[in-house]
Protein backbone atom coordinates (compact mmCIF):
# COMPACT_ATOMS: atom_id res chain seq x y z
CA UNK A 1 5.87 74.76 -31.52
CA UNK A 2 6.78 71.98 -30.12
CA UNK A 3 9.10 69.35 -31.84
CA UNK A 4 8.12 65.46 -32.01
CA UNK A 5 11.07 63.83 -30.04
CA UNK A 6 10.57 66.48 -27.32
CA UNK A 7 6.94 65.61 -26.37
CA UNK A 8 7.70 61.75 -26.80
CA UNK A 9 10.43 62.38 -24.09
CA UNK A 10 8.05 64.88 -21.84
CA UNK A 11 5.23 61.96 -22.05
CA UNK A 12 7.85 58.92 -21.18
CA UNK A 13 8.84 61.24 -18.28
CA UNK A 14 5.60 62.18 -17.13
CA UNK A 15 4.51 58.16 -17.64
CA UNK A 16 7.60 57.40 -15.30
CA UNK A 17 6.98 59.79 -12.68
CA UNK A 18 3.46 58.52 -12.22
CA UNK A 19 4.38 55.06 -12.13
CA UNK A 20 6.81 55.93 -9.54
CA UNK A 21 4.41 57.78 -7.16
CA UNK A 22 1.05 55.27 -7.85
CA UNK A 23 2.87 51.66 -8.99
CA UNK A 24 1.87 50.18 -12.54
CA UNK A 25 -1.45 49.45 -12.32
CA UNK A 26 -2.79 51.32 -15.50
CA UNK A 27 -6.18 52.12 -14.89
CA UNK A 28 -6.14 52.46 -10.61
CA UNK A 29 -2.69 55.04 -11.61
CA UNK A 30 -4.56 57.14 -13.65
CA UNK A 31 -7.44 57.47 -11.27
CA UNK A 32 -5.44 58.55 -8.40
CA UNK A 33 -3.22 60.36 -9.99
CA UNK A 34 -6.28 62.35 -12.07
CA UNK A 35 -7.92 62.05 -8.27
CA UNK A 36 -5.10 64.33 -6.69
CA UNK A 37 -4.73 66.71 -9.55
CA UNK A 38 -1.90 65.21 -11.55
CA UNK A 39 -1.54 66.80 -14.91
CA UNK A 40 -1.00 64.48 -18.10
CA UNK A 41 -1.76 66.92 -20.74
CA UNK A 42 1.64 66.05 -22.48
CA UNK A 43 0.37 64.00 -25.53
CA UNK A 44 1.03 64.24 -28.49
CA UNK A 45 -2.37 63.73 -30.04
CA UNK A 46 -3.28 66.80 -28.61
CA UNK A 47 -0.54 69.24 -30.25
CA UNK A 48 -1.74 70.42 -33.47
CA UNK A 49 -0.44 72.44 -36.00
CA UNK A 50 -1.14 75.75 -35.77
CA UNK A 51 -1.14 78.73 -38.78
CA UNK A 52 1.83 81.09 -37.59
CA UNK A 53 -0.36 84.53 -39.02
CA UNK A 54 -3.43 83.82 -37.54
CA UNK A 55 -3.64 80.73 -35.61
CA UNK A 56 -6.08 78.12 -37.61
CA UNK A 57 -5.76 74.43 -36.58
CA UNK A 58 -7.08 73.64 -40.16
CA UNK A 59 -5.93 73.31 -43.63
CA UNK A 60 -2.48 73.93 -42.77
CA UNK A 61 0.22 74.25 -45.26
CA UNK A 62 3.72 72.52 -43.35
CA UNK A 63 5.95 73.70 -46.16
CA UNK A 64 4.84 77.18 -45.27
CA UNK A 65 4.05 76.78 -41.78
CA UNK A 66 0.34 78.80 -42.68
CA UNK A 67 -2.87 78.37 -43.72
CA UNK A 68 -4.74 78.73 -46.42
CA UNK A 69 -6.58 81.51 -46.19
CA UNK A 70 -3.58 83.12 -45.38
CA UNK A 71 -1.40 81.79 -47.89
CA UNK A 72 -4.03 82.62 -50.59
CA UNK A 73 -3.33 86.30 -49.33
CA UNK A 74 0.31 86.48 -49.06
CA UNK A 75 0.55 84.53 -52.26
CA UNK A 76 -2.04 87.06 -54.02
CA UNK A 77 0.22 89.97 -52.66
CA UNK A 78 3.20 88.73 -53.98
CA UNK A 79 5.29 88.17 -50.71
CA UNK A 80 5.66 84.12 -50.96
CA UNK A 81 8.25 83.58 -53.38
CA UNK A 82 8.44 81.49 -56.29
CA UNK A 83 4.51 80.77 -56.28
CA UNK A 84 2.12 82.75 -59.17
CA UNK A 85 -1.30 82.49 -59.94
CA UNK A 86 -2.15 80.08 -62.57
CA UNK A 87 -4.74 80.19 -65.36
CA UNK A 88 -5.51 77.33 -67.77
């Protein structure tokens, strides 16, 4: 995965590198740069956490890097430590 001060840095340099080839102009850069075949798929909206077992974008657990489902399992199994099954 990737870490949050590395994308920032890979977006400001992609940002730059456009602006150098196409000027600052927002919206006439984008087009000619998207217009030539310019990749901007660098952001960081778009990189999601992912479950490490099985790959789920959803419900994921960051202190265990997983997702539910699979943390249900592992934790039913007895291979995450320190976590039982409660009953009240």
């Amino acid at each position: 995965m990737f870490k949050a001060n590395e994308l920032k840095r890979a977006l400001a340099n992609a940002k730059t590198r456009v602006k150098e080839q196409y000027g600052n102009s927002k919206k006439k850069t984008i087009r000619k740069a998207k217009t030539e075949g310019f990749h901007l798929n660098v952001f960081t909206s778009r990189v999601h956490n992912r479950c490490q077992r099985c790959g789920r974008g959803r419900a994921y657990m960051r202190k265990f890097a997983i997702c539910r489902i699979c943390f249900r399992q592992l934790s039913l199994d007895g291979q995450v430590p320190g976590v039982t099954k409660s009953s009240w």
